[in-house]
Protein backbone atom coordinates (compact mmCIF):
# COMPACT_ATOMS: atom_id res chain seq x y z
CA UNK A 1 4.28 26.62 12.18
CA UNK A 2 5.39 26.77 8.79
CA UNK A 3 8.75 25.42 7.28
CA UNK A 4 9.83 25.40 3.46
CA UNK A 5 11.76 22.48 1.98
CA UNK A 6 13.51 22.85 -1.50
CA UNK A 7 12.63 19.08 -1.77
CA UNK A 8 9.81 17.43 0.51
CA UNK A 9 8.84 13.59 -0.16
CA UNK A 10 5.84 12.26 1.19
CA UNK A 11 6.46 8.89 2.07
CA UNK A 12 9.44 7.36 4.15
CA UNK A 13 9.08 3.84 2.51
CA UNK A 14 11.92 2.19 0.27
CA UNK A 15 11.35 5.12 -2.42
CA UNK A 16 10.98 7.92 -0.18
CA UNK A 17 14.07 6.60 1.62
CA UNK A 18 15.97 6.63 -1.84
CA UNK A 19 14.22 10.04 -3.12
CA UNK A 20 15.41 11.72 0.03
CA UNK A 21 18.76 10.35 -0.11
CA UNK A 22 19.17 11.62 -3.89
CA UNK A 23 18.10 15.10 -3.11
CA UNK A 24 20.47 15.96 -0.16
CA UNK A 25 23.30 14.79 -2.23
CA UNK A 26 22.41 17.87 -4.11
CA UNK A 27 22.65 20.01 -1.36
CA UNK A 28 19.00 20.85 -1.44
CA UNK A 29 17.19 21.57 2.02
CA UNK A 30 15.28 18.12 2.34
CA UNK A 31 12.14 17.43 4.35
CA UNK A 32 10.91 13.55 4.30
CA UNK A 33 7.39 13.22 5.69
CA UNK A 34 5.50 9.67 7.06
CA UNK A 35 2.42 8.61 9.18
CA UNK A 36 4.70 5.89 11.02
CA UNK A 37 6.66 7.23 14.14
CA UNK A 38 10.23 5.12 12.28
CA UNK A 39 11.33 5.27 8.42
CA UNK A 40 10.47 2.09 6.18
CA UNK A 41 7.20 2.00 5.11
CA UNK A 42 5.55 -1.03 4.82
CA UNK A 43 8.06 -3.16 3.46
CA UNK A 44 10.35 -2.20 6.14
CA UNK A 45 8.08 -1.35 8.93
CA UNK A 46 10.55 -2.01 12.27
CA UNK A 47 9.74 -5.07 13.98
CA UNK A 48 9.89 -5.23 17.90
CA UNK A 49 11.63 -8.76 18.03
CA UNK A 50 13.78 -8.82 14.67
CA UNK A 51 16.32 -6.86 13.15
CA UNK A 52 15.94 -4.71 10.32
CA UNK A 53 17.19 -6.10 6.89
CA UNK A 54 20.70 -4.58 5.83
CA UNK A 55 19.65 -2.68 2.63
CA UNK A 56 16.62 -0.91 5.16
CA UNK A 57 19.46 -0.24 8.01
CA UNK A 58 21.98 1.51 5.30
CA UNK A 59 19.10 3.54 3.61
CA UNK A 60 17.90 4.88 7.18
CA UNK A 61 21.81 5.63 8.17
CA UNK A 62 21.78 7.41 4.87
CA UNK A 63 20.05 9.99 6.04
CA UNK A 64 22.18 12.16 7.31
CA UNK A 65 21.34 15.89 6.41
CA UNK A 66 17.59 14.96 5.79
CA UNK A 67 14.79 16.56 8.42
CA UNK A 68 12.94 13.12 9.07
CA UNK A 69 9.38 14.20 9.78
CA UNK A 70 7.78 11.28 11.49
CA UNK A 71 4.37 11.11 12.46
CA UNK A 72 3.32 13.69 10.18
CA UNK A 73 -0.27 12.87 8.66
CA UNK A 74 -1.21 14.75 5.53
CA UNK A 75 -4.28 16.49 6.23
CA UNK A 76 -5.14 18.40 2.67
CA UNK A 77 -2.65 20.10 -0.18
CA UNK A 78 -2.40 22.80 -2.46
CA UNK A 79 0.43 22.77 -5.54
CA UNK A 80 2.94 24.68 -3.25
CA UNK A 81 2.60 23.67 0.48
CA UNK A 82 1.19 20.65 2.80
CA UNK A 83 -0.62 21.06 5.61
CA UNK A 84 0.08 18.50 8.05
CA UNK A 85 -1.39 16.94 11.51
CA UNK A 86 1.71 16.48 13.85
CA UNK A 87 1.41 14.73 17.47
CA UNK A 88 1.43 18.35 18.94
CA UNK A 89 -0.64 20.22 15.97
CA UNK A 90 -0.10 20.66 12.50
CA UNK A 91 2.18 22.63 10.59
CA UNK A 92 2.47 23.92 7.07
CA UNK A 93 5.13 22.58 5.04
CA UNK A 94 5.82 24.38 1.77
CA UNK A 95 8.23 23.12 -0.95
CA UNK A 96 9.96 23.90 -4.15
CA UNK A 97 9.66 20.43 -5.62
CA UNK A 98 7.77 17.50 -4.16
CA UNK A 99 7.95 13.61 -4.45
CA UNK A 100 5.42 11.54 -3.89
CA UNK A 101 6.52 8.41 -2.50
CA UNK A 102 2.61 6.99 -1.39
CA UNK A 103 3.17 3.57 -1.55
CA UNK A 104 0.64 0.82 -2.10
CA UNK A 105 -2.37 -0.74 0.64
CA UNK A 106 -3.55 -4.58 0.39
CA UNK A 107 -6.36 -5.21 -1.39
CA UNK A 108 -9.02 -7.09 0.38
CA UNK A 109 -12.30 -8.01 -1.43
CA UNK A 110 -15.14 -9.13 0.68
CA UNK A 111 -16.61 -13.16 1.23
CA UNK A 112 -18.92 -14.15 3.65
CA UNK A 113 -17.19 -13.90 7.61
CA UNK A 114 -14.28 -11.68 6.94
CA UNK A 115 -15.08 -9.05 8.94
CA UNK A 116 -15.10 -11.55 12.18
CA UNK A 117 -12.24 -10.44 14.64
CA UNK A 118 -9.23 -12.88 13.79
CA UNK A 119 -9.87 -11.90 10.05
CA UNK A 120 -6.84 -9.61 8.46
CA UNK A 121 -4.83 -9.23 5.22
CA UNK A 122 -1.69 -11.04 4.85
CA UNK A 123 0.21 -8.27 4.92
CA UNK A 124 -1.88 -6.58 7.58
CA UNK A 125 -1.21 -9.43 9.91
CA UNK A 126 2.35 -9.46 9.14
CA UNK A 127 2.95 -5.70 10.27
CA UNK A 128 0.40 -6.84 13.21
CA UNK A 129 3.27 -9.20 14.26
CA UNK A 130 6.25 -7.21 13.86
CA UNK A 131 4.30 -4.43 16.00
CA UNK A 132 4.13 -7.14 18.40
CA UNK A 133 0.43 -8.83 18.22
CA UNK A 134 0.78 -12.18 19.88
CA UNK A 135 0.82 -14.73 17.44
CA UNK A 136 2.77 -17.10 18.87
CA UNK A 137 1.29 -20.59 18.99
CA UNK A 138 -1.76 -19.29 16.64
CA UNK A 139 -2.90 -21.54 14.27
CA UNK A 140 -2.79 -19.15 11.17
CA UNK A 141 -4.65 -20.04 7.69
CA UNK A 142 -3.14 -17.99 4.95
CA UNK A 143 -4.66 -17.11 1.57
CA UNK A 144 -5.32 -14.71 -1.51
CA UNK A 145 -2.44 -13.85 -3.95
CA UNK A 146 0.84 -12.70 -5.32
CA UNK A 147 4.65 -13.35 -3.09
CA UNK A 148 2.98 -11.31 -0.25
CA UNK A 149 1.68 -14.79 1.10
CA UNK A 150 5.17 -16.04 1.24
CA UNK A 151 6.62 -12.85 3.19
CA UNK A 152 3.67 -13.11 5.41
CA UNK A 153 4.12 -16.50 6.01
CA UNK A 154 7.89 -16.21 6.55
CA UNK A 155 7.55 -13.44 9.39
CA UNK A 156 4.61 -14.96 11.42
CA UNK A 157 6.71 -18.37 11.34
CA UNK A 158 9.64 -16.43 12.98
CA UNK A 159 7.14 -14.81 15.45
CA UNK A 160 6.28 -18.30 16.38
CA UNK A 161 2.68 -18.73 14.48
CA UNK A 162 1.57 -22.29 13.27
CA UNK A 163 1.48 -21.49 9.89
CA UNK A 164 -1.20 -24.48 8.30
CA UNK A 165 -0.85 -23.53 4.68
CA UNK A 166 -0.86 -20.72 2.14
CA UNK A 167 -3.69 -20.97 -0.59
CA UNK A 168 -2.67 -18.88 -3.67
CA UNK A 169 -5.64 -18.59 -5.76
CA UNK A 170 -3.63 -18.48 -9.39
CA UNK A 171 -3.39 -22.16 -10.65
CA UNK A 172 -0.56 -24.33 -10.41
CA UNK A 173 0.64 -23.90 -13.74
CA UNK A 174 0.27 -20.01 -13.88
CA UNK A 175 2.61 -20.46 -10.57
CA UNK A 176 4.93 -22.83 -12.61
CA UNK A 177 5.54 -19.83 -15.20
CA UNK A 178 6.22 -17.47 -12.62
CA UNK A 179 8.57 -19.30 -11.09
CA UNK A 180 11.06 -20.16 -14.91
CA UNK A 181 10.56 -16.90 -16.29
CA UNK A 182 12.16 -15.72 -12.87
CA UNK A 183 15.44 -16.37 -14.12
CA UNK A 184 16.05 -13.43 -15.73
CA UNK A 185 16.03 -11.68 -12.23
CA UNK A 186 18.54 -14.07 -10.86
CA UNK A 187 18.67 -11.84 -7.25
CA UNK A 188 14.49 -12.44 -6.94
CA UNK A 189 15.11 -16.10 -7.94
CA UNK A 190 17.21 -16.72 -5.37
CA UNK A 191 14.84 -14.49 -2.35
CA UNK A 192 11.84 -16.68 -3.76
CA UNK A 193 13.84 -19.94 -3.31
CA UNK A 194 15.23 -18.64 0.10
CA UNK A 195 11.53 -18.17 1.20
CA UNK A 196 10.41 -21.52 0.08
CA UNK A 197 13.13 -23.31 1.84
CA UNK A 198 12.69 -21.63 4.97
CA UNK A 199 9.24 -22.49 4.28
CA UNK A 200 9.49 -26.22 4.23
CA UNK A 201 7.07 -28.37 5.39
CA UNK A 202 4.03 -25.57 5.47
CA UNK A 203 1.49 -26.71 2.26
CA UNK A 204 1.71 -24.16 -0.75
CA UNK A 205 -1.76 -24.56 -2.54
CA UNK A 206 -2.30 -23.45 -6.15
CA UNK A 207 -6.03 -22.68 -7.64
CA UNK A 208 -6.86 -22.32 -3.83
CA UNK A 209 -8.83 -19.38 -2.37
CA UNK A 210 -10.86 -18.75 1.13
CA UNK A 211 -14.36 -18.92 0.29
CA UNK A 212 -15.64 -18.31 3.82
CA UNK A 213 -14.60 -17.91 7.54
CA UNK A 214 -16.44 -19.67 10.56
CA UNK A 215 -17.36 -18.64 13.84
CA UNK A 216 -19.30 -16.64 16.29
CA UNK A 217 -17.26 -13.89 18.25
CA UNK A 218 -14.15 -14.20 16.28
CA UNK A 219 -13.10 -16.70 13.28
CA UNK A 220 -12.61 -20.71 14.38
CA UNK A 221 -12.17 -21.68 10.71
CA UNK A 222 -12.23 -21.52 7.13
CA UNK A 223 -13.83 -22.84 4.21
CA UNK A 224 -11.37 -23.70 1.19
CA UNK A 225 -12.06 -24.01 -2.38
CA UNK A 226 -9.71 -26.21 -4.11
CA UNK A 227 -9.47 -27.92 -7.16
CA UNK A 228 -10.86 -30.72 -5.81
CA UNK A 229 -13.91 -29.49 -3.94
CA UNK A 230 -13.98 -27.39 -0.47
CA UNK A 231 -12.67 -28.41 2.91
CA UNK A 232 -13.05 -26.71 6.20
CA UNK A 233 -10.01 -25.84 8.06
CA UNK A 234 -9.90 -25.01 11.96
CA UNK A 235 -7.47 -21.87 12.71
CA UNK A 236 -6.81 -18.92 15.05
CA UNK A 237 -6.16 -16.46 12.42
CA UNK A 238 -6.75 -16.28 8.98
CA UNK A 239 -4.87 -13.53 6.87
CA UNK A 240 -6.36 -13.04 3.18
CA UNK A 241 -4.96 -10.54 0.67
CA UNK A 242 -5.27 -10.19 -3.33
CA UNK A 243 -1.64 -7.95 -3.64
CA UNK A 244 -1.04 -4.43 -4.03
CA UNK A 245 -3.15 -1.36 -4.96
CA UNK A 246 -1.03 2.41 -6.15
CA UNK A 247 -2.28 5.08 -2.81
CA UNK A 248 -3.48 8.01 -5.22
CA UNK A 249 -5.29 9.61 -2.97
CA UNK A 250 -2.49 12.80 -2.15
CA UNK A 251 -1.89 12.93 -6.11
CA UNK A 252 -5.13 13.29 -6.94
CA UNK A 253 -5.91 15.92 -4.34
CA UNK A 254 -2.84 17.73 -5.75
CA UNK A 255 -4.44 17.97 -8.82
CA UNK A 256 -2.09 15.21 -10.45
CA UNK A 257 -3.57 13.26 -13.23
CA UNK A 258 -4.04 9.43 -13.25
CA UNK A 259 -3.83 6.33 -15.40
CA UNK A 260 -7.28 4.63 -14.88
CA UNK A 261 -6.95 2.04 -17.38
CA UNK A 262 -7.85 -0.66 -14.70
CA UNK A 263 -10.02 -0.28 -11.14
CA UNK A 264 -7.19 0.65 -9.12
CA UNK A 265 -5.56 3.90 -10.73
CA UNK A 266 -2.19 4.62 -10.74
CA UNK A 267 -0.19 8.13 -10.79
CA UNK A 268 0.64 9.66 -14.57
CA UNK A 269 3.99 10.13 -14.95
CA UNK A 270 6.57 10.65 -17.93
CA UNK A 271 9.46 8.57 -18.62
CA UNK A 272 11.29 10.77 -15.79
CA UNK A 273 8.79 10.50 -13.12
CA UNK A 274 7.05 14.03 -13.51
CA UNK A 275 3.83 14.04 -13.10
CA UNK A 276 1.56 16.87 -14.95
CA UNK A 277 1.78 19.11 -12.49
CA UNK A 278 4.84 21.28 -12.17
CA UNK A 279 7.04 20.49 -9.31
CA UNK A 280 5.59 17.42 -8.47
CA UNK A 281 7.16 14.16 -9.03
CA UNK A 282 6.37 10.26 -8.17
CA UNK A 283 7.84 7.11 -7.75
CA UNK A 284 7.23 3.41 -6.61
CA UNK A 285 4.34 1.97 -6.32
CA UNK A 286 2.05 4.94 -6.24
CA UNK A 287 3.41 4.67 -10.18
CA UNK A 288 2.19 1.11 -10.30
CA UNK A 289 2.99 -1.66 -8.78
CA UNK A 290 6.78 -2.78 -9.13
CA UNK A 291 8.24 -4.08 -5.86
CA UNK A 292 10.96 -3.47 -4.02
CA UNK A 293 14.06 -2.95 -6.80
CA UNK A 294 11.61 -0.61 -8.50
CA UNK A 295 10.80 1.72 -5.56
CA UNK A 296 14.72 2.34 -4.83
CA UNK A 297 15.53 2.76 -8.47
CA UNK A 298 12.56 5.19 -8.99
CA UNK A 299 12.82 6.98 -5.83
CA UNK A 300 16.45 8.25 -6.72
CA UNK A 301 15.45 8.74 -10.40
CA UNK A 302 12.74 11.30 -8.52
CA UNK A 303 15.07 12.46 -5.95
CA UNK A 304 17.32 13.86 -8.61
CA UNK A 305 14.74 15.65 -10.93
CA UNK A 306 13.37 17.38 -7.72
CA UNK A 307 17.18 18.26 -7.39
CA UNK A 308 16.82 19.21 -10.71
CA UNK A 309 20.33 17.02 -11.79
CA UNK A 310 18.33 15.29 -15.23
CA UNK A 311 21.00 13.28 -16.42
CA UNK A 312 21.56 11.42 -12.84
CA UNK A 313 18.11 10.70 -13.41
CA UNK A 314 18.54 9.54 -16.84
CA UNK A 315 21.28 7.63 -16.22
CA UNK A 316 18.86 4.84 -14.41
CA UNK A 317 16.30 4.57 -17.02
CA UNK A 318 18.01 1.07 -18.28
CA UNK A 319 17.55 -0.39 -14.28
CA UNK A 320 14.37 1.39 -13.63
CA UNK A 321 12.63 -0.37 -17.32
CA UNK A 322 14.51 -3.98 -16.45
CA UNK A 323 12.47 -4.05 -13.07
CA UNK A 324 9.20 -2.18 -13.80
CA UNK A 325 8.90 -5.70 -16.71
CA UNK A 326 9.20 -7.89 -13.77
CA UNK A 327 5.99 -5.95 -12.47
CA UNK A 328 4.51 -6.33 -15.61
CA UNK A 329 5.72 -9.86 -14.96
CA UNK A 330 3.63 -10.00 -11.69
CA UNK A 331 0.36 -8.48 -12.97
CA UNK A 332 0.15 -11.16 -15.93
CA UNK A 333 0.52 -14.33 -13.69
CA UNK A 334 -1.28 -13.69 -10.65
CA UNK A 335 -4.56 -11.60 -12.23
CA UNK A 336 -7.51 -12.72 -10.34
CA UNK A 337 -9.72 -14.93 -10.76
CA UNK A 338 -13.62 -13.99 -11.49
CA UNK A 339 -15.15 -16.55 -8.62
CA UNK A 340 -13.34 -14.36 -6.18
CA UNK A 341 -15.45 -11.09 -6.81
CA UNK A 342 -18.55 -13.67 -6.51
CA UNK A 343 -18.24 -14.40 -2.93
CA UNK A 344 -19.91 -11.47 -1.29
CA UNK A 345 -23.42 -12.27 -1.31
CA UNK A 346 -26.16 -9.20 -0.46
CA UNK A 347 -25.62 -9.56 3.18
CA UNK A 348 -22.08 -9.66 3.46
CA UNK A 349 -20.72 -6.41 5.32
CA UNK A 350 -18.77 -4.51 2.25
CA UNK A 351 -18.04 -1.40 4.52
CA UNK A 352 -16.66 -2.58 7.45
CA UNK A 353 -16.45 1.19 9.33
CA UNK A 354 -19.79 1.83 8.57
CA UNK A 355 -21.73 -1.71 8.25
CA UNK A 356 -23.16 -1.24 4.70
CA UNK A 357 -23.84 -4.83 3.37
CA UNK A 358 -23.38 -5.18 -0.25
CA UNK A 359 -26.93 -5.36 -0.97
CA UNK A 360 -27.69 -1.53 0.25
CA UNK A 361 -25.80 -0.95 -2.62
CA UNK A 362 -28.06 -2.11 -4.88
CA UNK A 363 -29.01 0.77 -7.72
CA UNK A 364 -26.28 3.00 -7.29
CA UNK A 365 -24.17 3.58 -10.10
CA UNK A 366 -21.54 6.00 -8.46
CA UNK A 367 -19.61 5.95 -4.93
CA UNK A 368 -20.69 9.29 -3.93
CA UNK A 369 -24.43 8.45 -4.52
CA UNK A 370 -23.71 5.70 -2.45
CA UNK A 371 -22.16 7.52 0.13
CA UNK A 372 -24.97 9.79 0.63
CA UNK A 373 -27.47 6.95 0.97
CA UNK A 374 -25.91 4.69 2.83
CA UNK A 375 -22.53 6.42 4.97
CA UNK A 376 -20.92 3.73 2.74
CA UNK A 377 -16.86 4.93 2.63
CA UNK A 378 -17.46 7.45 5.35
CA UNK A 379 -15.48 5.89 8.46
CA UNK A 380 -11.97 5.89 9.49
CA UNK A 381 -10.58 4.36 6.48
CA UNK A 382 -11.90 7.26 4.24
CA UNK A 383 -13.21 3.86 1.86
CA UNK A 384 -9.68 3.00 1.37
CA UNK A 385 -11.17 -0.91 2.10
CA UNK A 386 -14.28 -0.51 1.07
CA UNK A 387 -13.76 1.68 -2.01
CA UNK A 388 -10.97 -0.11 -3.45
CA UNK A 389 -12.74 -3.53 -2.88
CA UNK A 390 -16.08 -2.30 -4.68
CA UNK A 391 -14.23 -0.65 -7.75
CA UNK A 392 -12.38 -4.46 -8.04
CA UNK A 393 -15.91 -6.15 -7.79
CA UNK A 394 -16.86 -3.99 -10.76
CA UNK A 395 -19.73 -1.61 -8.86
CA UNK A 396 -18.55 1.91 -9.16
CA UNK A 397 -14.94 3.34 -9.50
CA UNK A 398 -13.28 5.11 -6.41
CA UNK A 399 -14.30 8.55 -5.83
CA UNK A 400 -12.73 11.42 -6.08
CA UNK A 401 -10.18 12.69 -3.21
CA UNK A 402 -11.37 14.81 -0.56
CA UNK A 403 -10.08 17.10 2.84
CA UNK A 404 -8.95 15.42 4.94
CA UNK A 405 -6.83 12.64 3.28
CA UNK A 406 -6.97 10.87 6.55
CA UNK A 407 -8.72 11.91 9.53
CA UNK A 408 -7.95 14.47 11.97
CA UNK A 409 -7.99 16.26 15.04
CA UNK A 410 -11.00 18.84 14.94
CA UNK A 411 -8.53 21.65 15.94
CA UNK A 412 -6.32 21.18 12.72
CA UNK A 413 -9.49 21.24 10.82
CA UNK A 414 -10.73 24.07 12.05
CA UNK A 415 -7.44 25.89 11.16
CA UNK A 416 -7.92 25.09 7.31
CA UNK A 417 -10.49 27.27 7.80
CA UNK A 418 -8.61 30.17 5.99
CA UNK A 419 -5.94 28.27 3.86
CA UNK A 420 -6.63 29.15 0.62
CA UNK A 421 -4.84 28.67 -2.73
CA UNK A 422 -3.29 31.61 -2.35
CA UNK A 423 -1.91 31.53 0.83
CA UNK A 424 -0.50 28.96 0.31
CA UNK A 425 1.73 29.71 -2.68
CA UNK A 426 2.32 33.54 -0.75
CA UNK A 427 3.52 30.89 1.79
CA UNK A 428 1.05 32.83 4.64
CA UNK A 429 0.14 30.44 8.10
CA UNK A 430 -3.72 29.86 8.09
């Protein structure tokens, strides 16, 4: 089936939410696309026991004149027109103008035990719980960086985990920092405070990190490294993450062109959110990490230039530049420190799809050498773990985006058989 959209975003997170919302104020025929059968991204991913948060239950019951795609996997793209794996078969979905609303994934960086079962990111444990994953009565070790350990911490405490502690691996006094130059964003001031008090009484450990987890069929412990030396911890669960990387992976395929002035590459875009290809705009974290404030703001700036109204767009510059500092903000005080890309030693699994230890790695200099040798980045995940975690231990940079962006049925493959270029600007089913 194919359908056209004046305006499709790709991406029902906080910015696609906003982008779509912009757009059909315009009147403009809107399509908004996600993997996840509900709206809210990660941020606001619906959880089984709570309710949603009031600013993610008014941008959902904004969305009235909006066709809500859910469940709608992006399976390759061409500058006009998506094709798309749906629960019943995929569809072509063309566009005049297209937002890319990607998001961000956890980064997780490999140390000895972390692919035992009990072993997640912080935030991957956290949307674990709100999709229901017992965790009640666990006793749950948290670690790795950035206010993600404080969210995750906050929602597996109201699921009913034993939270022991949260290990932040930036020192106390790059924490200290943080925390005073938050003042000039009074309204995250007062969510970080509102986190710590409801917090109380679980340990909050600066210069901290999880050098390795214990057991035999799934993890019994941890090992710490602290200021003062290591100590071994017992636990259920532990949950490690080291924040936010920018999901490029549709952009690039699209031809869009990328900042790679670090190992995790973020989306180009001008001062208005257009990236250099025609048509094709971006916003929130796929533009670099921000947050929250900056997805919304950003996703209605690129809303209204796929609308094509420029000065509504303008007009929240001044918001858009005030927030994207207090991502700048983030990225200064929690940078990572270099022990942490030291704790993978040769035989520590690196690609956990595939079971590639880090020392079958040895003399490549490129991931798609080291794909063809050793399947390394070739499972499910498409080396969205292992990938991102190699290019932040300084190996080889991510590779290049390929068909399919995520896997898929072998009957939707098989029908991109004769999508071409030019069908799909002529707009012709494969």
């Amino acid at each position: 089936m194919r359908e056209h959209y004046d305006v499709l975003v790709a991406g029902a997170g906080p910015a696609g939410l906003a982008a779509a919302q912009a757009a059909v104020s315009h009147g403009a025929r809107v399509g908004l696309l996600d993997m996840q059968a509900r709206p809210g991204g990660q941020v606001w991913r619906h959880d089984v026991r709570l309710p949603a948060a009031p600013a993610a239950r008014q941008a959902i019951e904004a969305l009235q004149g909006v066709k809500l795609l859910a469940r709608h996997s992006v399976v390759t793209a061409e500058p006009s027109a998506l094709r798309v794996e749906t629960p019943t078969g995929s569809d072509l979905l063309s566009f005049g103008s297209l937002v890319l609303a990607t998001g961000a994934r956890e980064l997780l960086l490999p140390f000895p035990g972390w692919t035992l079962p009990g072993v997640t990111g912080a935030g991957g444990l956290q949307a674990l719980a709100k999709q229901g994953w017992p965790v009640a009565g666990k006793r749950v070790v948290i670690g790795g960086s950035g206010p993600l350990l404080l969210a995750a911490a906050d929602t597996l405490r109201k699921h009913g985990a034993h939270v022991l502690g949260m290990h932040e691996q930036a020192s106390a006094a790059t924490v200290r920092s943080f925390a005073w130059q938050l003042r000039r964003w009074p309204a995250r001031a007062a969510q970080a405070a509102g986190l710590r008090l409801r917090l109380a009484g679980v340990p909050y450990r600066c210069g901290s990190f999880v050098r390795e987890a214990i057991g035999g069929d799934a993890v019994r412990g941890a090992v710490i490294e602290t200021p003062h030396g290591t100590r071994q911890v017992e636990c259920d669960l532990l949950a490690v993450g080291y924040g936010l990387v920018p999901n490029t992976e549709l952009a690039a395929l699209l031809g869009c062109a990328l900042d790679e002035a670090d190992a995790h590459p973020r989306v180009r875009v001008d001062a208005l959110l257009r990236t250099s290809v025609a048509n094709i705009h971006a916003a929130g974290e796929a533009c670099g990490i921000g947050g929250l404030a900056v997805a919304r703001i950003e996703g209605a700036m690129a809303g209204h230039m796929a609308a094509g109204d420029v000065a509504a767009a303008s007009a929240l510059l001044p918001r858009r530049d005030r927030e994207r500092r207090f991502g700048a903000l983030l990225a200064r005080h929690f940078t990572l420190d270099p022990r942490l890309r030291e704790l993978a030693d040769e035989r520590t699994l690196v690609c956990r799809c595939e079971d590639v230890a880090l020392g079958a790695l040895a003399g490549y200099d490129d991931a798609r050498a080291a794909k063809l040798a050793t399947r390394c980045g070739m499972g499910a995940c498409q080396g969205r773990i292992c990938g991102t975690a190699l290019a932040e231990l300084g190996r080889f940079p991510r590779g290049g985006a390929r068909p399919p962006i995520f896997p898929a049925r072998l009957a939707t493959l098989a029908g991109l058989a004769d999508f071409s270029p030019d069908d799909a600007r002529r707009g012709n089913r494969p």
